[in-house]
N, C-alpha and C. Protein backbone atom coordinates (compact mmCIF):
# COMPACT_ATOMS: atom_id res chain seq x y z
N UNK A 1 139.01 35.09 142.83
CA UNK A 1 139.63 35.63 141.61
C UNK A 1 140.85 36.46 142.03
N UNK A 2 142.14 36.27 141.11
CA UNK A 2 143.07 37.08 142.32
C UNK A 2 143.70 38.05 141.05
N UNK A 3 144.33 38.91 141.48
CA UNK A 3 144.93 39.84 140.68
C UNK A 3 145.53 39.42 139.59
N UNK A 4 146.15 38.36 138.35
CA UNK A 4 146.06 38.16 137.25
C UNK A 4 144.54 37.99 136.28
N UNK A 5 143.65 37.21 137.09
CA UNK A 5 142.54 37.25 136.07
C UNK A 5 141.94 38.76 136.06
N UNK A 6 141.57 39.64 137.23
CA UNK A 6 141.06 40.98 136.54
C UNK A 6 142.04 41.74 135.75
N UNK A 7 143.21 41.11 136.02
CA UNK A 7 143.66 42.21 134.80
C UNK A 7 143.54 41.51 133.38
N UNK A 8 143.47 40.73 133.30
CA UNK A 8 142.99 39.57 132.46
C UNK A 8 141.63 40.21 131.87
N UNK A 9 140.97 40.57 132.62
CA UNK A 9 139.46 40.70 132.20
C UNK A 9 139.28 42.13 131.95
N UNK A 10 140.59 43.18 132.63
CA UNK A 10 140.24 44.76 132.40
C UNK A 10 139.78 44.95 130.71
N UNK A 11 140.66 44.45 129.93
CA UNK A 11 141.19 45.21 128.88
C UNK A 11 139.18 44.96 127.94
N UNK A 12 138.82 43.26 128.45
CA UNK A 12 137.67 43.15 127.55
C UNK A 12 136.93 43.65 127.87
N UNK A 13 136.53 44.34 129.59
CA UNK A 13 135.50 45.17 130.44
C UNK A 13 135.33 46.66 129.86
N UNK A 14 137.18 47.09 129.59
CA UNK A 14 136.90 48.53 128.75
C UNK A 14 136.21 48.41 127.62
N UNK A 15 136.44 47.56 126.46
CA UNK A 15 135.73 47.21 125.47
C UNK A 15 134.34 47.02 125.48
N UNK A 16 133.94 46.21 125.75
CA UNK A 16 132.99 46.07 126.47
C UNK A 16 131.67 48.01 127.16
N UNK A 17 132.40 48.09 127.74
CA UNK A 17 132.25 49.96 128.12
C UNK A 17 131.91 50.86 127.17
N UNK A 18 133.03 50.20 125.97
CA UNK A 18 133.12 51.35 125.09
C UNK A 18 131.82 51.26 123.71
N UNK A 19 131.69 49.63 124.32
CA UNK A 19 130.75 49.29 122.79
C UNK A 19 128.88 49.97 123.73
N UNK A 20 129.10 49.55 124.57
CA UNK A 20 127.70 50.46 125.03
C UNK A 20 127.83 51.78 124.81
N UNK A 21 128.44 52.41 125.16
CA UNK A 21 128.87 53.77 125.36
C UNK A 21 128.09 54.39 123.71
N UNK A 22 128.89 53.55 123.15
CA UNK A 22 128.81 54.07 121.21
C UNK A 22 127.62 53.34 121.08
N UNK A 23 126.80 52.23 121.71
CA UNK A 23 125.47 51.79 121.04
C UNK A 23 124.49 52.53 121.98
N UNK A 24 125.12 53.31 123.40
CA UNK A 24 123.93 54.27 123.73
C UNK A 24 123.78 55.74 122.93
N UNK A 25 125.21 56.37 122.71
CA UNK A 25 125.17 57.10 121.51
C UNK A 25 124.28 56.72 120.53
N UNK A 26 124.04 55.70 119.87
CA UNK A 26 124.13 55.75 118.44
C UNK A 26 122.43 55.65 118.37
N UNK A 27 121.96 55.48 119.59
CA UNK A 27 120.62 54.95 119.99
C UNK A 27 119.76 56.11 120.28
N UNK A 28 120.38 57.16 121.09
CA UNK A 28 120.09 58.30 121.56
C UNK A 28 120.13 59.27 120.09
N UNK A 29 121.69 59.22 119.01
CA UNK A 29 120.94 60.19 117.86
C UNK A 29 120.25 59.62 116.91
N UNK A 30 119.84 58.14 116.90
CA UNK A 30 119.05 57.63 116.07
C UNK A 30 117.35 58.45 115.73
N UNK A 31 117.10 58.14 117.74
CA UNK A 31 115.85 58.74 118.23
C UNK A 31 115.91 60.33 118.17
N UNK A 32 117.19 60.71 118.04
CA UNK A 32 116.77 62.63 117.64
C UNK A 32 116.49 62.73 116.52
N UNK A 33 117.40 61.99 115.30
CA UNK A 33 117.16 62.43 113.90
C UNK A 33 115.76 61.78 113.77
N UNK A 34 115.10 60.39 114.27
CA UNK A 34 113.71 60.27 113.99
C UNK A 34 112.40 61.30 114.25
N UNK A 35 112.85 62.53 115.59
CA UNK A 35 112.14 63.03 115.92
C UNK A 35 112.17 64.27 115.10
N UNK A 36 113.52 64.71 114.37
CA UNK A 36 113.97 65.78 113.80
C UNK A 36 112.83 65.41 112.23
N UNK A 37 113.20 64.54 111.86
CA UNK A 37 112.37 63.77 110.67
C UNK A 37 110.70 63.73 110.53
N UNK A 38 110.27 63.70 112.13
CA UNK A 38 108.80 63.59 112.27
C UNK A 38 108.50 65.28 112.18
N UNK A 39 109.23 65.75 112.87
CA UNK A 39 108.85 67.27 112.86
C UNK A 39 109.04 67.90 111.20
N UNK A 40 110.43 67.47 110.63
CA UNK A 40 110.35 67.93 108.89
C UNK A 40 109.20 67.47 108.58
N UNK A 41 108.69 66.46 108.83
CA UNK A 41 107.66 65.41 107.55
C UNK A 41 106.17 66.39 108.12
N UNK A 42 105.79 66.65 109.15
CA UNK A 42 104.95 67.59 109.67
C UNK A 42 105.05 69.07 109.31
N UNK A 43 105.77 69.48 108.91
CA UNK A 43 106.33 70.96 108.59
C UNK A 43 105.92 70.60 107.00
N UNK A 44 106.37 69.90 106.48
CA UNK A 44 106.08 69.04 104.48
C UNK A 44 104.57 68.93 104.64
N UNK A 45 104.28 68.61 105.47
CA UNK A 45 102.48 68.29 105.10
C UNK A 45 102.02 69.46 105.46
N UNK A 46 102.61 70.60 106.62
CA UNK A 46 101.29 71.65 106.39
C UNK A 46 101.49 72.36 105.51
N UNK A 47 102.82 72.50 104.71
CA UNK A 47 103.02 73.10 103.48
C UNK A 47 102.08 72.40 102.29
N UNK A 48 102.19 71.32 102.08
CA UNK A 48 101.72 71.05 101.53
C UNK A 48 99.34 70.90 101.60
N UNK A 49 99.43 70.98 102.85
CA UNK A 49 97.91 71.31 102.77
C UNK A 49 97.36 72.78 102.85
N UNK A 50 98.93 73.62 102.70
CA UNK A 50 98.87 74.84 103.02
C UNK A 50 98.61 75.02 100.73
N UNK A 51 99.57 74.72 100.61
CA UNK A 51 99.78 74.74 98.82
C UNK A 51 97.88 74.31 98.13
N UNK A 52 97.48 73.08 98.54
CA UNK A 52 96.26 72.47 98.08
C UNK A 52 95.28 73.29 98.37
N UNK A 53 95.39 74.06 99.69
CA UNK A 53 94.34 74.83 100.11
C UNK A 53 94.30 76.13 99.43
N UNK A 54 95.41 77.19 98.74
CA UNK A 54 95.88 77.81 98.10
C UNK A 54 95.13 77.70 96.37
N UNK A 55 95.34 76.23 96.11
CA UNK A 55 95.11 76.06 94.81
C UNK A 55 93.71 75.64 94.81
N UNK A 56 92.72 75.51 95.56
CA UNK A 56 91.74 75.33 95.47
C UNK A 56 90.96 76.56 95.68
N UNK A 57 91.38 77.54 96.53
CA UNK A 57 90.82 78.84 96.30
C UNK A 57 91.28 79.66 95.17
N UNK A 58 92.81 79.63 94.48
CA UNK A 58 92.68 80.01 93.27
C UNK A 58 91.73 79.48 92.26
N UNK A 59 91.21 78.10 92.27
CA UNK A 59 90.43 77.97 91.17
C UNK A 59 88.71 78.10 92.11
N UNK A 60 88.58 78.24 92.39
CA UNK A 60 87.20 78.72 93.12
C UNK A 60 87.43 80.34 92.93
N UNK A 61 88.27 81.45 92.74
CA UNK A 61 88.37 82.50 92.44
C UNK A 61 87.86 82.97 91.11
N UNK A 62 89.02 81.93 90.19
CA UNK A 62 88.86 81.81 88.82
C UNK A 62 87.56 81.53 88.26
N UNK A 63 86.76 80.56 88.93
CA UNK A 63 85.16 80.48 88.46
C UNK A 63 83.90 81.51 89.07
N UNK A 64 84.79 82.21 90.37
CA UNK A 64 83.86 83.34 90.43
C UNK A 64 84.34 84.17 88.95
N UNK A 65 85.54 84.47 88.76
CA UNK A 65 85.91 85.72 87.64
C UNK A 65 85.20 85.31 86.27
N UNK A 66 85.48 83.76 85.96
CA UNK A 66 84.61 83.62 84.85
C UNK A 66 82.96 83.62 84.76
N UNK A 67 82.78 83.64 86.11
CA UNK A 67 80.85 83.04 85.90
C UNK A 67 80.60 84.88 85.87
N UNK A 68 81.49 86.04 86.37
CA UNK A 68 80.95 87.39 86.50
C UNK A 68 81.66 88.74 85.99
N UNK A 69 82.29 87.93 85.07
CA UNK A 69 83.49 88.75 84.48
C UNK A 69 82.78 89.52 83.53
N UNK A 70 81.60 88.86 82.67
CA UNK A 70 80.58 89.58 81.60
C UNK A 70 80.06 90.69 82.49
N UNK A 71 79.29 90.67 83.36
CA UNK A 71 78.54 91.57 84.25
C UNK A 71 79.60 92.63 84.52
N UNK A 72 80.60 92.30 85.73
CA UNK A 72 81.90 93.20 85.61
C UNK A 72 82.24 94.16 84.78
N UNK A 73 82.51 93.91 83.42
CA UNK A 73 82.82 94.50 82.38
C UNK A 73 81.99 95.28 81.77
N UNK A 74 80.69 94.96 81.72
CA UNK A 74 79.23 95.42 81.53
C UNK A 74 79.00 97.33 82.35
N UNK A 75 79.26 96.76 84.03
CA UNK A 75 79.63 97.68 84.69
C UNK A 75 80.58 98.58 84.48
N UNK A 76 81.88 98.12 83.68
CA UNK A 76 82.74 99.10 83.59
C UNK A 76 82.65 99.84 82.40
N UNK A 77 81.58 99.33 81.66
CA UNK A 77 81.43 100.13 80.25
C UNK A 77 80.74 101.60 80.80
N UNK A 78 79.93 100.83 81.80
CA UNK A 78 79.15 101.72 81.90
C UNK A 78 79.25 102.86 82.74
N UNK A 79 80.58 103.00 83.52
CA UNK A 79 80.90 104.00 84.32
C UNK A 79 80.59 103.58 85.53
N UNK A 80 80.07 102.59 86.07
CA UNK A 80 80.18 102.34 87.69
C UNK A 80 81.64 102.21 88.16
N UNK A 81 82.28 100.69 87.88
CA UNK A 81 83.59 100.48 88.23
C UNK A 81 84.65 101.02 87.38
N UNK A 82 85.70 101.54 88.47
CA UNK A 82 86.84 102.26 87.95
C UNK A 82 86.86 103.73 87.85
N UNK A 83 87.41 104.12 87.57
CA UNK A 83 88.10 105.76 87.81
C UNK A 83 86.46 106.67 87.52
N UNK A 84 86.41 107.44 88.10
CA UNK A 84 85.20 108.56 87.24
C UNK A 84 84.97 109.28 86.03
N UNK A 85 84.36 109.01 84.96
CA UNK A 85 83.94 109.21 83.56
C UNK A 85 83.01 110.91 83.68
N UNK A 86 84.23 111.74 84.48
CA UNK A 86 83.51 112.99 84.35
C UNK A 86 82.87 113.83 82.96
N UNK A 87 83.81 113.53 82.21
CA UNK A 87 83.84 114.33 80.61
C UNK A 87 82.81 113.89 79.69
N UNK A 88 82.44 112.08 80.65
CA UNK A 88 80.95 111.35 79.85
C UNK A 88 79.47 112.12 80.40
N UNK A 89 80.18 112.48 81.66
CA UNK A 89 78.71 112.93 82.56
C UNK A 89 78.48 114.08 81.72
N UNK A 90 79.31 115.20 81.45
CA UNK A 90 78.81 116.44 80.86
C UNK A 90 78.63 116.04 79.76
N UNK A 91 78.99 115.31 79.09
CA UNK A 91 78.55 115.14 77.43
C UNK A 91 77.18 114.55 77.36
N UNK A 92 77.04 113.88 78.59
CA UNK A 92 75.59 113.62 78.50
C UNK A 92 74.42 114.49 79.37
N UNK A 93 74.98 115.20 79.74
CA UNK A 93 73.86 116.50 80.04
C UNK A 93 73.86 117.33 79.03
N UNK A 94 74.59 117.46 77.97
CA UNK A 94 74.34 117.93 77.21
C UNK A 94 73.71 117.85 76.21
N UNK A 95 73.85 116.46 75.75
CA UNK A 95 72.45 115.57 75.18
C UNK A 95 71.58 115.44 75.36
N UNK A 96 70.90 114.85 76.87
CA UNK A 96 70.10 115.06 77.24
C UNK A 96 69.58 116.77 77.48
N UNK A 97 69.97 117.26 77.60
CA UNK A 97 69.39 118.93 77.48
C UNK A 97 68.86 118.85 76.19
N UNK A 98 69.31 118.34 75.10
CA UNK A 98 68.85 118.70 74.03
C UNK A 98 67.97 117.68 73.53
N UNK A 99 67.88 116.65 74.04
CA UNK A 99 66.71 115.70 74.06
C UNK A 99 65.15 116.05 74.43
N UNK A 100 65.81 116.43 75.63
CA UNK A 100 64.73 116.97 76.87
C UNK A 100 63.99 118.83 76.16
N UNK A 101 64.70 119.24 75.13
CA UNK A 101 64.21 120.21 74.82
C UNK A 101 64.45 121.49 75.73
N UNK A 102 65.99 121.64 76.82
CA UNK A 102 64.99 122.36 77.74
C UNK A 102 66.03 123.86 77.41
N UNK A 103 66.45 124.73 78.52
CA UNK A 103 66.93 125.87 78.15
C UNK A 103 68.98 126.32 78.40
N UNK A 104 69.40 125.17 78.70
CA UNK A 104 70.52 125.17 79.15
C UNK A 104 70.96 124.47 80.22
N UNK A 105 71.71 124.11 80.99
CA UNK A 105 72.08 123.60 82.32
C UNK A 105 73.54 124.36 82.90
N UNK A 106 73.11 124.62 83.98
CA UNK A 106 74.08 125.12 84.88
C UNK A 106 74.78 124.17 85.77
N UNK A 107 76.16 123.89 85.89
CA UNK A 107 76.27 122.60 86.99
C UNK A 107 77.95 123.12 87.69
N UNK A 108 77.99 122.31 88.54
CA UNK A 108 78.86 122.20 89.89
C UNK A 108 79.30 120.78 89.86
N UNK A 109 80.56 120.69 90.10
CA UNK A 109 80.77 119.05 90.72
C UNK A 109 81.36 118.90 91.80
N UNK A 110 81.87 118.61 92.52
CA UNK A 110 81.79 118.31 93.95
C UNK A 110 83.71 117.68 93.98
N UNK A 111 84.44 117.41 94.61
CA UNK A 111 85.58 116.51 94.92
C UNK A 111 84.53 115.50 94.86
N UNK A 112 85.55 113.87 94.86
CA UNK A 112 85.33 112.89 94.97
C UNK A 112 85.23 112.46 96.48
N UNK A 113 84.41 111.42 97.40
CA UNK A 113 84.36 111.47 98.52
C UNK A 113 84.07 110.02 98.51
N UNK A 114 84.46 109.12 99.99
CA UNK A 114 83.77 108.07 100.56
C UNK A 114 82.00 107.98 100.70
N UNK A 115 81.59 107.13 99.70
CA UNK A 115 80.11 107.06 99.92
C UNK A 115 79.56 106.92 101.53
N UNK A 116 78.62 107.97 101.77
CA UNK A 116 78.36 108.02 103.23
C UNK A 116 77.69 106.45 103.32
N UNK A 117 76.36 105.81 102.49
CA UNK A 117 75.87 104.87 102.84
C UNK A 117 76.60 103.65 102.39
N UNK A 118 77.82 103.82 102.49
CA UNK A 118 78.47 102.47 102.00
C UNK A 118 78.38 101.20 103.15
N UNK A 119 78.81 101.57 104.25
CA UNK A 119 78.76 100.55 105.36
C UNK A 119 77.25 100.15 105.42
N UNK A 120 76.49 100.58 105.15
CA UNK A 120 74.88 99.75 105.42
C UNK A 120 74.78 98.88 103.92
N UNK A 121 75.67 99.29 103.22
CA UNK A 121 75.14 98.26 101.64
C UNK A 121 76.34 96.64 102.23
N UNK A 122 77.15 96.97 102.78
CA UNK A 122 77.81 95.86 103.08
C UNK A 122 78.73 95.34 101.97
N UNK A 123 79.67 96.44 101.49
CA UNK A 123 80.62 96.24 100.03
C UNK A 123 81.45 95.21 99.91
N UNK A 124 81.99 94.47 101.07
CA UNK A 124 82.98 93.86 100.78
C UNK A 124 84.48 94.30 100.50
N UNK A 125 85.02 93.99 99.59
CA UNK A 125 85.83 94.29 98.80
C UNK A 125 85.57 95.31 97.74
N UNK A 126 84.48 95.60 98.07
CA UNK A 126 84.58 97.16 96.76
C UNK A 126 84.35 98.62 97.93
N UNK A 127 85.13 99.26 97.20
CA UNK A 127 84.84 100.41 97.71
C UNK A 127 84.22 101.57 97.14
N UNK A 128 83.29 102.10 97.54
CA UNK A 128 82.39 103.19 97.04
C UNK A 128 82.12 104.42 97.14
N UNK A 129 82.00 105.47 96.40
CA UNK A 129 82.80 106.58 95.75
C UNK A 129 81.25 107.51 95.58
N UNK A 130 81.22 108.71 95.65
CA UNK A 130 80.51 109.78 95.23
C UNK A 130 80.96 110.87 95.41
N UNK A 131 80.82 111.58 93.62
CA UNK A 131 80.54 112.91 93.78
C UNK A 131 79.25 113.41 93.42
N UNK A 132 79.09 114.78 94.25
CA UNK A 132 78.36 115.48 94.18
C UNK A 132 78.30 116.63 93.26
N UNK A 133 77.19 116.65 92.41
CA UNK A 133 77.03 117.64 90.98
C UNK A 133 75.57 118.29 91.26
N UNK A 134 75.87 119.79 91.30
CA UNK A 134 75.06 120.89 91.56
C UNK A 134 74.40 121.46 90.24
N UNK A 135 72.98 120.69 89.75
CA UNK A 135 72.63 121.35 88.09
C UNK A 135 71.33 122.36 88.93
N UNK A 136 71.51 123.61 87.73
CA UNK A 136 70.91 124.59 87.94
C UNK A 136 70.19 124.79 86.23
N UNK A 137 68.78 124.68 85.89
CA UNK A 137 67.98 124.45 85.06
C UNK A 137 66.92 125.15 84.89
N UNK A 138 66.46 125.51 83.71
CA UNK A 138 64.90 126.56 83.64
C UNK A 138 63.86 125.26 83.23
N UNK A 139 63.07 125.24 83.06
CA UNK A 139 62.25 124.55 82.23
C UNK A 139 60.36 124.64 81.98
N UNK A 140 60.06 124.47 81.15
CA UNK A 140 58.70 124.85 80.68
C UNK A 140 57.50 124.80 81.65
N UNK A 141 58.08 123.52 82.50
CA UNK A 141 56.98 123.28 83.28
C UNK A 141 57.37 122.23 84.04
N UNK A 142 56.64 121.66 85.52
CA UNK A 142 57.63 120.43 86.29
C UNK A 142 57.72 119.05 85.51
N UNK A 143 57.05 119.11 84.80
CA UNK A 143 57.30 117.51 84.42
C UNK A 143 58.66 117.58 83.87
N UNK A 144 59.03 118.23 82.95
CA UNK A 144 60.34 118.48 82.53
C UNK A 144 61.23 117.75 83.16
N UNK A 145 61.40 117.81 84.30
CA UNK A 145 62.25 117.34 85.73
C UNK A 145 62.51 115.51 85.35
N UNK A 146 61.18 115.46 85.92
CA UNK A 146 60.60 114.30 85.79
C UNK A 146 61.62 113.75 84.24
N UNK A 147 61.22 113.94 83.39
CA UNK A 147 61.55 113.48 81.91
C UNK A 147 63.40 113.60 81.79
N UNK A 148 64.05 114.93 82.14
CA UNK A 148 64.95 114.89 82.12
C UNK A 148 66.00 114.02 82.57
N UNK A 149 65.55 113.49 83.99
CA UNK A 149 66.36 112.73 84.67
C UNK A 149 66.05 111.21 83.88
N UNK A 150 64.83 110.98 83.44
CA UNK A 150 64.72 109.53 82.97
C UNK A 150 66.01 109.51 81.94
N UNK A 151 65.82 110.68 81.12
CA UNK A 151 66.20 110.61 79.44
C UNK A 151 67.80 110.42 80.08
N UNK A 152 68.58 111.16 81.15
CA UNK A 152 70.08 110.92 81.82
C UNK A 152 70.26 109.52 81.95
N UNK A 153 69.41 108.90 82.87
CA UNK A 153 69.53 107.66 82.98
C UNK A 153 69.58 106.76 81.78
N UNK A 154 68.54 106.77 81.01
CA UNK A 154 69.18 106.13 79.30
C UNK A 154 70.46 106.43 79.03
N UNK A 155 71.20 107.47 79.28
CA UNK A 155 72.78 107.61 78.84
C UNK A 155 73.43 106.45 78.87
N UNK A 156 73.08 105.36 79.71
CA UNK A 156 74.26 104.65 80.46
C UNK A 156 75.75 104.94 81.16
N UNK A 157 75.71 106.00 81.75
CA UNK A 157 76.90 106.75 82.20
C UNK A 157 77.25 106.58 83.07
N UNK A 158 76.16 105.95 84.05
CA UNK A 158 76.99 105.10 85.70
C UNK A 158 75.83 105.46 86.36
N UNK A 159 76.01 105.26 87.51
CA UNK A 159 74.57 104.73 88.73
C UNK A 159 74.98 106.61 89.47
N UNK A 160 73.66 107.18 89.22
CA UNK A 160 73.56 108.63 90.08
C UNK A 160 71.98 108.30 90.88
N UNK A 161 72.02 109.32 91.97
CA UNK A 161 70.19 109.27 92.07
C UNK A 161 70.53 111.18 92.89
N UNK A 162 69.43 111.37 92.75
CA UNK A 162 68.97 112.61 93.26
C UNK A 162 68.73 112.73 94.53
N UNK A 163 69.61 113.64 94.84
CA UNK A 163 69.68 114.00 96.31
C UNK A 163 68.17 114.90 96.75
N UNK A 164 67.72 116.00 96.16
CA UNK A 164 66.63 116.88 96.29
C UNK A 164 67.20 117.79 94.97
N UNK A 165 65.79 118.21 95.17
CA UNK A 165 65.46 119.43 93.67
C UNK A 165 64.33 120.51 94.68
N UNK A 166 65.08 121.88 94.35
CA UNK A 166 64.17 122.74 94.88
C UNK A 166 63.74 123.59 93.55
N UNK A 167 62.33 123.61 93.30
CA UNK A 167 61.90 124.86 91.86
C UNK A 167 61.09 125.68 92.81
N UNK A 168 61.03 126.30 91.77
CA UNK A 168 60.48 127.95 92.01
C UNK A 168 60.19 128.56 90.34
N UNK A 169 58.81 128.98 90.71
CA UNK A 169 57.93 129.71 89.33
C UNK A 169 58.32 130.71 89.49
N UNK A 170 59.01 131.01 87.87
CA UNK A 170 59.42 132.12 87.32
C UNK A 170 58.44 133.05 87.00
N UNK A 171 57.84 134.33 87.14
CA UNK A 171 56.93 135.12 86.84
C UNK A 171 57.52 135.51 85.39
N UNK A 172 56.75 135.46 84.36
CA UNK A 172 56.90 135.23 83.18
C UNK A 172 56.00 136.15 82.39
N UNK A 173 54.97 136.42 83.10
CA UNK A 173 53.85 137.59 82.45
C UNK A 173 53.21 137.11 81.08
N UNK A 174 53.54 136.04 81.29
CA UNK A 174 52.73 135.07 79.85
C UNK A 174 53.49 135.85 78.30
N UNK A 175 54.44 136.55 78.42
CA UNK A 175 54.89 137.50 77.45
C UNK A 175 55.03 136.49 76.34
N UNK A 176 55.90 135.76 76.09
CA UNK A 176 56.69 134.49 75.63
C UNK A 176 55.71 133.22 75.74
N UNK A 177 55.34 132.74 74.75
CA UNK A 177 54.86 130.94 75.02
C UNK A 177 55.64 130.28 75.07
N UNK A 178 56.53 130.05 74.67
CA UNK A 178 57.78 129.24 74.53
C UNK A 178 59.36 129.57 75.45
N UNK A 179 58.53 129.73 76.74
CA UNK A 179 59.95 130.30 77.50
C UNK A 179 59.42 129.32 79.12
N UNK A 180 60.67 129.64 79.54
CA UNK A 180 60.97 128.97 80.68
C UNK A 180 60.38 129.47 82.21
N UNK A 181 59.24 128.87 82.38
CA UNK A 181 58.35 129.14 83.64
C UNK A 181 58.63 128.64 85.24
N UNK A 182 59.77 127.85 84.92
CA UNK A 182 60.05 126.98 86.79
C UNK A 182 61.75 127.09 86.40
N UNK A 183 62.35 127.47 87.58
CA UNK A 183 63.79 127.10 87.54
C UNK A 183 63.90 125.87 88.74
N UNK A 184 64.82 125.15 88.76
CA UNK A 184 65.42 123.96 89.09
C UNK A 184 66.41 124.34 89.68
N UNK A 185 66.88 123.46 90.87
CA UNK A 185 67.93 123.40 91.40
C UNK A 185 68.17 122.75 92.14
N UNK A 186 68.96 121.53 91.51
CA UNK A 186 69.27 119.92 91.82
C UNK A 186 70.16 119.93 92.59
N UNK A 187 70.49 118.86 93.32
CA UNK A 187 71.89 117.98 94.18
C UNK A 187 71.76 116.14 93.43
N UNK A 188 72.77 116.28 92.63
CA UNK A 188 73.04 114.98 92.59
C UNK A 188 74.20 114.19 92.54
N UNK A 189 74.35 112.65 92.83
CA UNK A 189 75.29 111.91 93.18
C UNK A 189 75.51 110.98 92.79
N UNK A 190 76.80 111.03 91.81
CA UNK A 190 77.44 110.20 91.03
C UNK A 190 78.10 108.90 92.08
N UNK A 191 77.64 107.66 91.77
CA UNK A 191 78.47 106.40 92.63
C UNK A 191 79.36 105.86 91.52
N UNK A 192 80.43 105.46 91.79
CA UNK A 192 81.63 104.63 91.75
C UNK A 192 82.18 103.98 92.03
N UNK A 193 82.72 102.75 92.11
CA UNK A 193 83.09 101.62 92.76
C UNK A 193 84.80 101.07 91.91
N UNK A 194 85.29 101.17 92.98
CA UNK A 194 86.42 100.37 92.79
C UNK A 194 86.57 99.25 93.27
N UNK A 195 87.72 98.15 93.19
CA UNK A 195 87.94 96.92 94.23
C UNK A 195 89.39 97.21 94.62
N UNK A 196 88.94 96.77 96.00
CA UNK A 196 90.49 97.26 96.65
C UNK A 196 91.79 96.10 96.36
N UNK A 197 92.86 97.20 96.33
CA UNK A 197 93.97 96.20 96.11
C UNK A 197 94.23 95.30 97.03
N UNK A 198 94.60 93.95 96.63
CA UNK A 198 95.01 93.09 98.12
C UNK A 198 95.75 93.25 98.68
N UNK A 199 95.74 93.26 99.91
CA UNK A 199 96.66 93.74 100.99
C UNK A 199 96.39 95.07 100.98
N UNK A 200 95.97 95.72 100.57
CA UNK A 200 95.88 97.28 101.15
C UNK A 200 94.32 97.62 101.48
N UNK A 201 94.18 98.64 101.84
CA UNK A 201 93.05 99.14 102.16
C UNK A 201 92.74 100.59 101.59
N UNK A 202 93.37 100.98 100.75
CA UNK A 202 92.77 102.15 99.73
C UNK A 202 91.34 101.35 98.67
């Protein structure tokens, strides 16, 4: 082959050069945008099993709220859940005093505090609340005690229980039939329950 045919043949060899050149290009970003594409279409599906998974616990939420929303509400009439119904508690010792027949009530309330036995009840998402109310009481005789606290509990005013009661007989000299022979002196503890906000921990 002598020096006219390669030059003869340069011009179709560059061509030639140039068409690989652009079909190894075109080959090389074919296979990026396919891989760029596999990775979007993978990024689209965990969104999207991220979305389904989302909407299936919203409605699994929604049928807890409807199957316990009566009960819930039940509770909140009644002074468990939500803020503390202090002004109900004294209105109903005051009733009950006068139910109970007895000679007055003396009381104390306490700040609001973290329920000590909350971590052994295992709350969850609710958080639980007591104050402490100091009643100081005369009454005819011990059963009184006994009766008084039932007749509180009929109030429906929220979930309390009695910490201790210390009495002591009043010397009375039998003067009076109708007077007050034992004084009282209670510790008791109002529970409350809130549900915590999401995302926070108050």
């Amino acid at each position: 082959m002598n020096q006219a045919d390669l030059q003869a043949l340069r011009n179709p060899l560059l061509v030639l050069f140039a068409v690989l050149l652009i079909a190894a290009a075109t080959v090389y970003s074919t296979e990026q945008l396919k891989v760029s594409a596999e990775r979007q279409l993978a990024q689209q599906q965990a969104r999207l099993n991220e979305a389904r998974t989302r909407l299936q616990k919203s409605g699994d939420e929604k049928d807890i709220i409807v199957r316990y929303r009566d009960a819930f509400r039940a509770l909140q009439r009644a002074g468990f859940v939500g803020e503390e119904k202090r002004i109900n508690w004294l209105d109903g010792l005051r009733v009950t005093n006068q139910q109970a027949d007895l000679f007055g009530i003396d009381y104390q309330i306490g700040s609001q505090k973290k329920y000590q036995y909350a971590a052994s009840l295992n709350p969850g998402q609710i958080q639980l609340f007591e104050s402490e109310m100091r009643l100081r009481f005369r009454l005819l005789h011990e059963e009184d005690i006994i009766r008084f606290f039932g007749l509180l509990a009929r109030q429906n005013l929220g979930i309390f229980h009695v910490d201790q009661c210390e009495m002591r007989r009043i010397d009375t000299r039998g003067i009076i039939r109708f007077q007050p022979n034992v004084s009282a002196d209670c510790e008791v503890s109002w529970i409350t329950a809130k549900v915590k906000a999401s995302g926070g921990s108050k």
